[in-house]
N, C-alpha and C. Protein backbone atom coordinates (compact mmCIF):
# COMPACT_ATOMS: atom_id res chain seq x y z
N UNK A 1 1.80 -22.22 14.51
CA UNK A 1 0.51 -22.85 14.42
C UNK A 1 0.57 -24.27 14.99
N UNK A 2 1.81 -24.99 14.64
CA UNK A 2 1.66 -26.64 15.30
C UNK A 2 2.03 -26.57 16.76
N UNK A 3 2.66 -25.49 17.39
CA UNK A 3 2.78 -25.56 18.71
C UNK A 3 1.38 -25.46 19.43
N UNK A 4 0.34 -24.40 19.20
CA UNK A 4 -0.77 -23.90 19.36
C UNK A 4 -1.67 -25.06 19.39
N UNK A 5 -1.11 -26.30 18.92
CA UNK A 5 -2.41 -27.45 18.25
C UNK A 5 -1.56 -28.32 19.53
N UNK A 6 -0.27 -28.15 19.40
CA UNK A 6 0.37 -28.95 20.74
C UNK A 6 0.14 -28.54 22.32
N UNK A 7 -0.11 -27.55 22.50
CA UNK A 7 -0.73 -26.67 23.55
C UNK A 7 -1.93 -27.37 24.01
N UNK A 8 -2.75 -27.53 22.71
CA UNK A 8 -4.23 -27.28 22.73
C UNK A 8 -4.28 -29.22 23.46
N UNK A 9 -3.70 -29.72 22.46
CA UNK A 9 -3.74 -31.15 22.73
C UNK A 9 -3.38 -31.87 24.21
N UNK A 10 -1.96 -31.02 24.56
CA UNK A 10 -2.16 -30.88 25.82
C UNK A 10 -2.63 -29.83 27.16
N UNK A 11 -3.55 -29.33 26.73
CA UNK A 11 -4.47 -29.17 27.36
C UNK A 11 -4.05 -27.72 28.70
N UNK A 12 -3.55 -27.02 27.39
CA UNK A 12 -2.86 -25.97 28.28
C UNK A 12 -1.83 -24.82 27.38
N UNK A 13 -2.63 -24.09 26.27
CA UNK A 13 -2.90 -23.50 25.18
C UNK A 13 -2.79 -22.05 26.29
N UNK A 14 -3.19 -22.07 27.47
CA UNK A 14 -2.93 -20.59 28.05
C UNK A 14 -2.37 -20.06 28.55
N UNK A 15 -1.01 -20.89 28.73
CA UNK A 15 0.29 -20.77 29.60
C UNK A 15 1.05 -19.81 28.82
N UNK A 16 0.67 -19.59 27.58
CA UNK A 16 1.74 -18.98 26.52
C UNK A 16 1.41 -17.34 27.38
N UNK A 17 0.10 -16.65 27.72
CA UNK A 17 -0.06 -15.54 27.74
C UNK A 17 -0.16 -15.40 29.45
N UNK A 18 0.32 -16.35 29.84
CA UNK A 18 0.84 -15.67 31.33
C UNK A 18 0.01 -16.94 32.06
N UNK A 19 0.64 -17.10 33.53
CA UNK A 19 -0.48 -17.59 34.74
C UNK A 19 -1.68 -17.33 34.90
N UNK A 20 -2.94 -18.31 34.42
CA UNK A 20 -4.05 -17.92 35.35
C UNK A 20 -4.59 -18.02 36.40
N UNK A 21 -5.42 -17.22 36.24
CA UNK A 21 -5.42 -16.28 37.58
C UNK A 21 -6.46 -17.44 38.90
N UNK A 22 -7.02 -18.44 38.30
CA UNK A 22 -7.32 -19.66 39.14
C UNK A 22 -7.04 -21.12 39.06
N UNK A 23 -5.31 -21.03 39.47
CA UNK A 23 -4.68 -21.81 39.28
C UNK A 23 -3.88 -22.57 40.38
N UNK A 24 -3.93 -23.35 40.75
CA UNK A 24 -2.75 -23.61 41.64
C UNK A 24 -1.17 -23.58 41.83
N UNK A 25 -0.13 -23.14 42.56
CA UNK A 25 1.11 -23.10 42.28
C UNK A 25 1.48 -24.56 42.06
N UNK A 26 1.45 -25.42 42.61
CA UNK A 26 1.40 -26.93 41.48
C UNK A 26 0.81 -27.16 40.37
N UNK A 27 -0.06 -26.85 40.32
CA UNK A 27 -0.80 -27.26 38.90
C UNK A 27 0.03 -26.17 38.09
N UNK A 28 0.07 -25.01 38.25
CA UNK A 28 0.73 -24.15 37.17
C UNK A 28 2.51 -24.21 37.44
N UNK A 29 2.94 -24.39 37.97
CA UNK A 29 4.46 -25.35 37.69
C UNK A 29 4.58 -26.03 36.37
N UNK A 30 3.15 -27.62 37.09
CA UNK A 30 3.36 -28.86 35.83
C UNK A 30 2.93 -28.24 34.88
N UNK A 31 1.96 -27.28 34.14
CA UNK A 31 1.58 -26.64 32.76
C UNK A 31 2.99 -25.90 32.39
N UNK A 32 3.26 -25.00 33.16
CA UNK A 32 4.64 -24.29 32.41
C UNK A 32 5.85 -25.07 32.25
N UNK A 33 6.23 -25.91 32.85
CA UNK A 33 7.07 -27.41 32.53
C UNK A 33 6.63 -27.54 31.54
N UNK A 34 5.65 -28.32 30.95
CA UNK A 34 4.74 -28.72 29.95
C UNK A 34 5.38 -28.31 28.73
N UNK A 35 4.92 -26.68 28.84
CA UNK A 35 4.41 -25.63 27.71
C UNK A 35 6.05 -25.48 27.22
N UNK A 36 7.10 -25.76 28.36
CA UNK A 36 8.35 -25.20 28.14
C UNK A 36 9.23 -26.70 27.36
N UNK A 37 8.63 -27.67 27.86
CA UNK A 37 9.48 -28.90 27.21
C UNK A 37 8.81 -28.89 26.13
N UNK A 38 7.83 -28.31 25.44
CA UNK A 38 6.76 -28.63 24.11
C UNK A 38 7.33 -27.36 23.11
N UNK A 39 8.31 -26.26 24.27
CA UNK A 39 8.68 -25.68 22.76
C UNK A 39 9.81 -25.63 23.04
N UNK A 40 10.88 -26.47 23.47
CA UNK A 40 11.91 -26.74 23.64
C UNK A 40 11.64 -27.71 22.42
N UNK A 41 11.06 -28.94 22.76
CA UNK A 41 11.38 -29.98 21.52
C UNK A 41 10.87 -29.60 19.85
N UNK A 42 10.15 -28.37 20.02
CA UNK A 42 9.56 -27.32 18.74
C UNK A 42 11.03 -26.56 17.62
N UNK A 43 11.76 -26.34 18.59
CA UNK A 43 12.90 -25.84 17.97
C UNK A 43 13.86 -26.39 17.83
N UNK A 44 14.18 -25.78 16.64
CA UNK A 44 15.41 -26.08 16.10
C UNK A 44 16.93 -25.56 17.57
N UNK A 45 17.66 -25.72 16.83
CA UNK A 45 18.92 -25.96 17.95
C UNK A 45 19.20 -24.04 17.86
N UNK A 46 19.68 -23.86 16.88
CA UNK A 46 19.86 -22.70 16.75
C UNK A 46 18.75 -21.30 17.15
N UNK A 47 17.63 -22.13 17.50
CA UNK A 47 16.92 -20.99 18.05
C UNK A 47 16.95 -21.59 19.78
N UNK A 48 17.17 -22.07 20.32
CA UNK A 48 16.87 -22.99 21.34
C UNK A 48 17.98 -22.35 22.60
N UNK A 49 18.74 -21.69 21.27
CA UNK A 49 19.99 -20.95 22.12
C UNK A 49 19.42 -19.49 22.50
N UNK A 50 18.63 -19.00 21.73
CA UNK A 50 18.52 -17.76 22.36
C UNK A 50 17.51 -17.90 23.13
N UNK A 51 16.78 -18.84 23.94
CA UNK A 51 15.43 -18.73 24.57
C UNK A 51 16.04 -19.55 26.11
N UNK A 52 17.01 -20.24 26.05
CA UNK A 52 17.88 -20.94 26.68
C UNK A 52 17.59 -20.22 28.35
N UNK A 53 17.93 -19.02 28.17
CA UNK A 53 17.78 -18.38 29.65
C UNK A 53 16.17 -18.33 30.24
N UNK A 54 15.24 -18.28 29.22
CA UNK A 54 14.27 -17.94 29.48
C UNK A 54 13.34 -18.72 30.68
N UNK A 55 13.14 -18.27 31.75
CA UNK A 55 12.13 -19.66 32.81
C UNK A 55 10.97 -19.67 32.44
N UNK A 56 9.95 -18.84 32.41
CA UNK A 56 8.97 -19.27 32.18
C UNK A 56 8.45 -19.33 30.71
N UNK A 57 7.39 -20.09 30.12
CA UNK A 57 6.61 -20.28 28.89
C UNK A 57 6.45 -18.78 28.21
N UNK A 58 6.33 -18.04 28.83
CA UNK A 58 5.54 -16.71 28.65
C UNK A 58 6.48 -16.02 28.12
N UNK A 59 8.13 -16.43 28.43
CA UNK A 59 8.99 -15.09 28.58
C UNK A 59 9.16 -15.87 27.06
N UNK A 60 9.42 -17.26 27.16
CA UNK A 60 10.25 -18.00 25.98
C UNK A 60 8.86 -17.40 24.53
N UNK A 61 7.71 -17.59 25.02
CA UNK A 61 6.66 -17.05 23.75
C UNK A 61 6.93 -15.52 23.29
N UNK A 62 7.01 -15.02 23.99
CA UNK A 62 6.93 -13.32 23.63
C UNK A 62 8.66 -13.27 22.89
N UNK A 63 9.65 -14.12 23.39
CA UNK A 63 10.57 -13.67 23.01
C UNK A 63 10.78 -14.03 21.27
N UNK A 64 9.92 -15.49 21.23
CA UNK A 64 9.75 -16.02 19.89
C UNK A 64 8.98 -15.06 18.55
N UNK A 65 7.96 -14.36 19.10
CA UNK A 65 7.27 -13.25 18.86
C UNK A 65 8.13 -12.64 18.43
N UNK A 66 8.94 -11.62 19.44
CA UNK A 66 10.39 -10.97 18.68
C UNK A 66 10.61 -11.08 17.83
N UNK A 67 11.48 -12.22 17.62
CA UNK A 67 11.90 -13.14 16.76
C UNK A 67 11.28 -12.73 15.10
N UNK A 68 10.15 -13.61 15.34
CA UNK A 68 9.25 -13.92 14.02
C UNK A 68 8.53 -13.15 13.53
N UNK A 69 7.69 -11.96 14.36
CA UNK A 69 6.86 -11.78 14.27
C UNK A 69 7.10 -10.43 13.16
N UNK A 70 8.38 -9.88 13.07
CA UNK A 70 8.99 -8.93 11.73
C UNK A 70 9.05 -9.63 11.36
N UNK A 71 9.79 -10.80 10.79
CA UNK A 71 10.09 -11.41 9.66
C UNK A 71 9.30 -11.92 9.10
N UNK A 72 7.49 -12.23 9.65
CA UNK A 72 6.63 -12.37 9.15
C UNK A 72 6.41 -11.79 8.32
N UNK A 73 6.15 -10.77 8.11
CA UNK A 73 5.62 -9.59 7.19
C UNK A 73 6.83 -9.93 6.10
N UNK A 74 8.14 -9.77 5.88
CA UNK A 74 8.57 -10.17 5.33
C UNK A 74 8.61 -11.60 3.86
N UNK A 75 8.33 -12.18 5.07
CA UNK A 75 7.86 -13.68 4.57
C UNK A 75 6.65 -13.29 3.86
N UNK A 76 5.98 -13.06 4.32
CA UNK A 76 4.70 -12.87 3.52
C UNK A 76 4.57 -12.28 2.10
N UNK A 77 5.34 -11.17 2.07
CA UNK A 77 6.05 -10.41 0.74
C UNK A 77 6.52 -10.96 -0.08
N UNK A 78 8.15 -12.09 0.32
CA UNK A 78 8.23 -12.81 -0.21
C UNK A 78 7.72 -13.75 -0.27
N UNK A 79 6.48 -14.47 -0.10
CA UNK A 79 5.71 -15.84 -0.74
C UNK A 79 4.84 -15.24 -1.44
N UNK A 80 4.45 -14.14 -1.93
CA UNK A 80 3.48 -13.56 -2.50
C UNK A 80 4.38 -13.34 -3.66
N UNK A 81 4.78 -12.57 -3.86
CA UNK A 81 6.03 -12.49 -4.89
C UNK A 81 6.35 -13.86 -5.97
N UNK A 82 6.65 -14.63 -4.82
CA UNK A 82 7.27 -16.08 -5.59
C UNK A 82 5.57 -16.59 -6.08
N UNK A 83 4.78 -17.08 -5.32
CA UNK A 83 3.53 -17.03 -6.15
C UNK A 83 3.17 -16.56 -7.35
N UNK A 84 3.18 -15.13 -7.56
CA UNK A 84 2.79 -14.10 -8.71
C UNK A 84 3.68 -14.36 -9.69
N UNK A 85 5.16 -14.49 -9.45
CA UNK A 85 5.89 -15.06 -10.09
C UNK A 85 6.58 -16.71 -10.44
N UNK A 86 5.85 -16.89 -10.20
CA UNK A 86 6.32 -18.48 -10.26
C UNK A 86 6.92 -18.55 -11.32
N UNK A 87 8.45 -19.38 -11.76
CA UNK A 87 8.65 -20.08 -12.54
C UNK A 87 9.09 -21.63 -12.33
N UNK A 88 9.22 -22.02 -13.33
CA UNK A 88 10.04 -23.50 -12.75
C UNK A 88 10.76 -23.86 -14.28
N UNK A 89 11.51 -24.83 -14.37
CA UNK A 89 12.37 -25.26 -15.58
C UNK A 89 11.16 -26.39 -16.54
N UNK A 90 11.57 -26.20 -17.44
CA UNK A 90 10.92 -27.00 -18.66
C UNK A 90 10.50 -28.49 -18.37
N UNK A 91 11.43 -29.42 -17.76
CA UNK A 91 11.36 -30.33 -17.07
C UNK A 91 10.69 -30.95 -15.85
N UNK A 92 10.30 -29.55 -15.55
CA UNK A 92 9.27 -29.99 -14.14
C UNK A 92 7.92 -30.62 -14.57
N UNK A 93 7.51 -31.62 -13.49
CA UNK A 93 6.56 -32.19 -13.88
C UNK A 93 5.12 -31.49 -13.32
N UNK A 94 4.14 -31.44 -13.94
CA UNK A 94 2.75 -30.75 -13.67
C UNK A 94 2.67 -31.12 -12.31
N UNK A 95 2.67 -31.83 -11.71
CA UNK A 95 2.33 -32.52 -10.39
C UNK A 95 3.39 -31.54 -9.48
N UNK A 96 4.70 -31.74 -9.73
CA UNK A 96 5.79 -30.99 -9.27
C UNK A 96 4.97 -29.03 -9.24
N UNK A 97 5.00 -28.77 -10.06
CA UNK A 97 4.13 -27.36 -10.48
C UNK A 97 3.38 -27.46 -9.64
N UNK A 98 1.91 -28.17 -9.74
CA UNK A 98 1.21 -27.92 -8.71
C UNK A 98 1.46 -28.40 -7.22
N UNK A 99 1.91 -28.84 -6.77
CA UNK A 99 2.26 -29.01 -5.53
C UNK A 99 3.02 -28.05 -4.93
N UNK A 100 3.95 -27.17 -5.48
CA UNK A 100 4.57 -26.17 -5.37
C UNK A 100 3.61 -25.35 -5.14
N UNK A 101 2.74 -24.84 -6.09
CA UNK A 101 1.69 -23.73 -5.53
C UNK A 101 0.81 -23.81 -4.81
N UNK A 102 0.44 -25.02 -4.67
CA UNK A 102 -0.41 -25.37 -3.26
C UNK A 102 0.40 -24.74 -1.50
N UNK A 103 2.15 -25.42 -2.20
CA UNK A 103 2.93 -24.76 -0.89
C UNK A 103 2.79 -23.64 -0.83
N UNK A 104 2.55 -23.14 -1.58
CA UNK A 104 2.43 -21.50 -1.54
C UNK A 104 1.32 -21.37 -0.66
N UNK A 105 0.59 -21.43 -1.14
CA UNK A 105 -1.01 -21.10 -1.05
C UNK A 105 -1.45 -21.36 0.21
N UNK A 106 -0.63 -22.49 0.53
CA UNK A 106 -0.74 -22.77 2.49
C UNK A 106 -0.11 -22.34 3.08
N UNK A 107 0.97 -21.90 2.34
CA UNK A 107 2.18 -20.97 3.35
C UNK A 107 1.67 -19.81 3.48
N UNK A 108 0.94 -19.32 2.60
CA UNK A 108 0.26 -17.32 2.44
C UNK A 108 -0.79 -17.94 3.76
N UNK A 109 -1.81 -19.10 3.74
CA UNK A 109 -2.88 -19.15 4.62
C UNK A 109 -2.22 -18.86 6.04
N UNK A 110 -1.01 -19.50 6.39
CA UNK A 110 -0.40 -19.42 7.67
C UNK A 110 -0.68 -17.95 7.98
N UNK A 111 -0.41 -17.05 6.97
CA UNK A 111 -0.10 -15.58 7.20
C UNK A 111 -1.32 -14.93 7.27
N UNK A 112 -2.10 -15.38 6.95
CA UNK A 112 -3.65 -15.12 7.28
C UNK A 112 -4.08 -14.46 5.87
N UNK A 113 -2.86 -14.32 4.67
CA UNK A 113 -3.69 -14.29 3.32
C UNK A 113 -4.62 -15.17 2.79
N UNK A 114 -5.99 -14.90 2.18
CA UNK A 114 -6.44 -15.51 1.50
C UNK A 114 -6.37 -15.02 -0.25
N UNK A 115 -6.16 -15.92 -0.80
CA UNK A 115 -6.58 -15.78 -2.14
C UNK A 115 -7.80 -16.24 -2.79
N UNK A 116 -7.88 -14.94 -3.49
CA UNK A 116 -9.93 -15.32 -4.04
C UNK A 116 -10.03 -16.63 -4.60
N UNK A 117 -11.40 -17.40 -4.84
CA UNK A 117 -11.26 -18.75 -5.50
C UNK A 117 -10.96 -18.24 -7.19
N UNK A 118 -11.26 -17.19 -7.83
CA UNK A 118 -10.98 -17.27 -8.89
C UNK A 118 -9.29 -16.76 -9.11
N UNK A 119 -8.99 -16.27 -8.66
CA UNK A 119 -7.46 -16.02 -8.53
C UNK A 119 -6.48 -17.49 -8.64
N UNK A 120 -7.17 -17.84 -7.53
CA UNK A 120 -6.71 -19.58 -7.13
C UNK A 120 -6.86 -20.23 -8.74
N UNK A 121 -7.79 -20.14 -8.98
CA UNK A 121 -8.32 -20.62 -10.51
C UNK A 121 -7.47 -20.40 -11.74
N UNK A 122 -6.95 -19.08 -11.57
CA UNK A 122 -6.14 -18.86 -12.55
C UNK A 122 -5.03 -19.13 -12.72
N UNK A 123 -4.57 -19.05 -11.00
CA UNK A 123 -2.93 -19.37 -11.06
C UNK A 123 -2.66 -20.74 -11.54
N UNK A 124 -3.60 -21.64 -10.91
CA UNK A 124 -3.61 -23.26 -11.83
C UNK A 124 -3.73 -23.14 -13.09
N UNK A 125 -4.77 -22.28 -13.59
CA UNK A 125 -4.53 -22.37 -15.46
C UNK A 125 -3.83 -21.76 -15.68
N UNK A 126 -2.79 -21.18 -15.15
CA UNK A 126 -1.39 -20.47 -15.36
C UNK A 126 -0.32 -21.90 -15.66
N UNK A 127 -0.29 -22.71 -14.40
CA UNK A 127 0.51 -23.35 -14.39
C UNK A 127 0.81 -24.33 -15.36
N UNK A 128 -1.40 -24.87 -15.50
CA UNK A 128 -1.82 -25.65 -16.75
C UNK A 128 -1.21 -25.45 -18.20
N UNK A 129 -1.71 -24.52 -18.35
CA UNK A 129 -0.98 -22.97 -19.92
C UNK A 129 0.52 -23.79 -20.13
N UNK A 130 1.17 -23.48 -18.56
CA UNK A 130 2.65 -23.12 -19.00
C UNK A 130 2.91 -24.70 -19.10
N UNK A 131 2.52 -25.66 -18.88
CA UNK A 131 2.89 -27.38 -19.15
C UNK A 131 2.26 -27.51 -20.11
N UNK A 132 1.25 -27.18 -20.96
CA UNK A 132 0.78 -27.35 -22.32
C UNK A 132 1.49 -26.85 -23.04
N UNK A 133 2.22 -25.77 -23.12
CA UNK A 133 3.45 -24.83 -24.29
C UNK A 133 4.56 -25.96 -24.32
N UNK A 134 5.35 -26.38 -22.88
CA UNK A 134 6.09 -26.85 -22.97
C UNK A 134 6.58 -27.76 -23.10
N UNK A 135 5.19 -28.82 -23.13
CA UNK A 135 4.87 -30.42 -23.59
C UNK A 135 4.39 -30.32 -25.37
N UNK A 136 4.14 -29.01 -25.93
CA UNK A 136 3.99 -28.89 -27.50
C UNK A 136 4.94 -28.78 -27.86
N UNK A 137 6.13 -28.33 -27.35
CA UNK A 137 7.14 -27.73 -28.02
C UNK A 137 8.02 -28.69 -27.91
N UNK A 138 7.94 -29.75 -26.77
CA UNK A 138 8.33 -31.19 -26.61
C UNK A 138 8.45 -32.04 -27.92
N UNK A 139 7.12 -31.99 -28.11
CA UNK A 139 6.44 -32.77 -29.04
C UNK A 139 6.89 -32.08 -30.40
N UNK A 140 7.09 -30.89 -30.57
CA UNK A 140 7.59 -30.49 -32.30
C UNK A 140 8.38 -30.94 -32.14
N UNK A 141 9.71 -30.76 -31.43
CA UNK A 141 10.25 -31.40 -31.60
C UNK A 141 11.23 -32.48 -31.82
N UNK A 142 10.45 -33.86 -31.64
CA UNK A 142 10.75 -35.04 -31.49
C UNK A 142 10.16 -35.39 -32.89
């Protein structure tokens, strides 16, 4: 998604799905240069190696696709999972709690899950619940 916004920003978001088709062979050079130093500096080192051969934008996108695009589904499983299940230790702070499920909640959006607003609703008075038990039980006892 932040490459897509880096694309977009520079002004050439369509290099990923091939040459178009009214383009100049200079002008479409400097875009695939572009598109290729923008996801060169996107990756990490260890992925940087397998795209390494790749010349053009197009080959290095589809190959990233490869890549991610199973382990998406994956991912998705597991952040849904860890969501539904959330725990955290006695000591965590509410703020800590919720900020955690917010990561969630933006990490599922990446994946194109949405969660209903009342769902959303609950999982916070889930979280709420579980820092009220464990700030009473604080409090007995002291």
């Amino acid at each position: 998604m932040k490459i897509k916004t880096i694309l977009r920003k520079d002004n050439c978001p369509d290099a990923i799905d091939g040459r178009p088709a009214d383009i100049t062979d200079e002008k479409w050079k400097e875009m695939d240069d572009n598109v290729i130093a923008n996801l060169h500096l996107a990756m990490v080192d260890s992925v940087l190696s397998s795209i390494a051969e790749k010349k053009t934008s197009k080959e290095i996108w589809d190959t990233l696709i490869k890549f991610y695009e199973v382990k998406s589904l994956h991912n998705k499983i597991f952040l849904k999972r860890r969501l539904y299940t959330l725990e955290m230790g006695e000591s965590t702070s509410v703020t800590d709690r919720i900020n955690t499920l917010n990561r969630l909640f933006s990490q599922l959006t990446t994946f194109d899950f949405r969660i209903a607003e009342n769902e959303h609703a609950e999982l916070l008075l889930r979280v709420y619940q579980i820092c009220m038990i464990n700030s009473s039980s604080t409090l007995q006892i002291t």
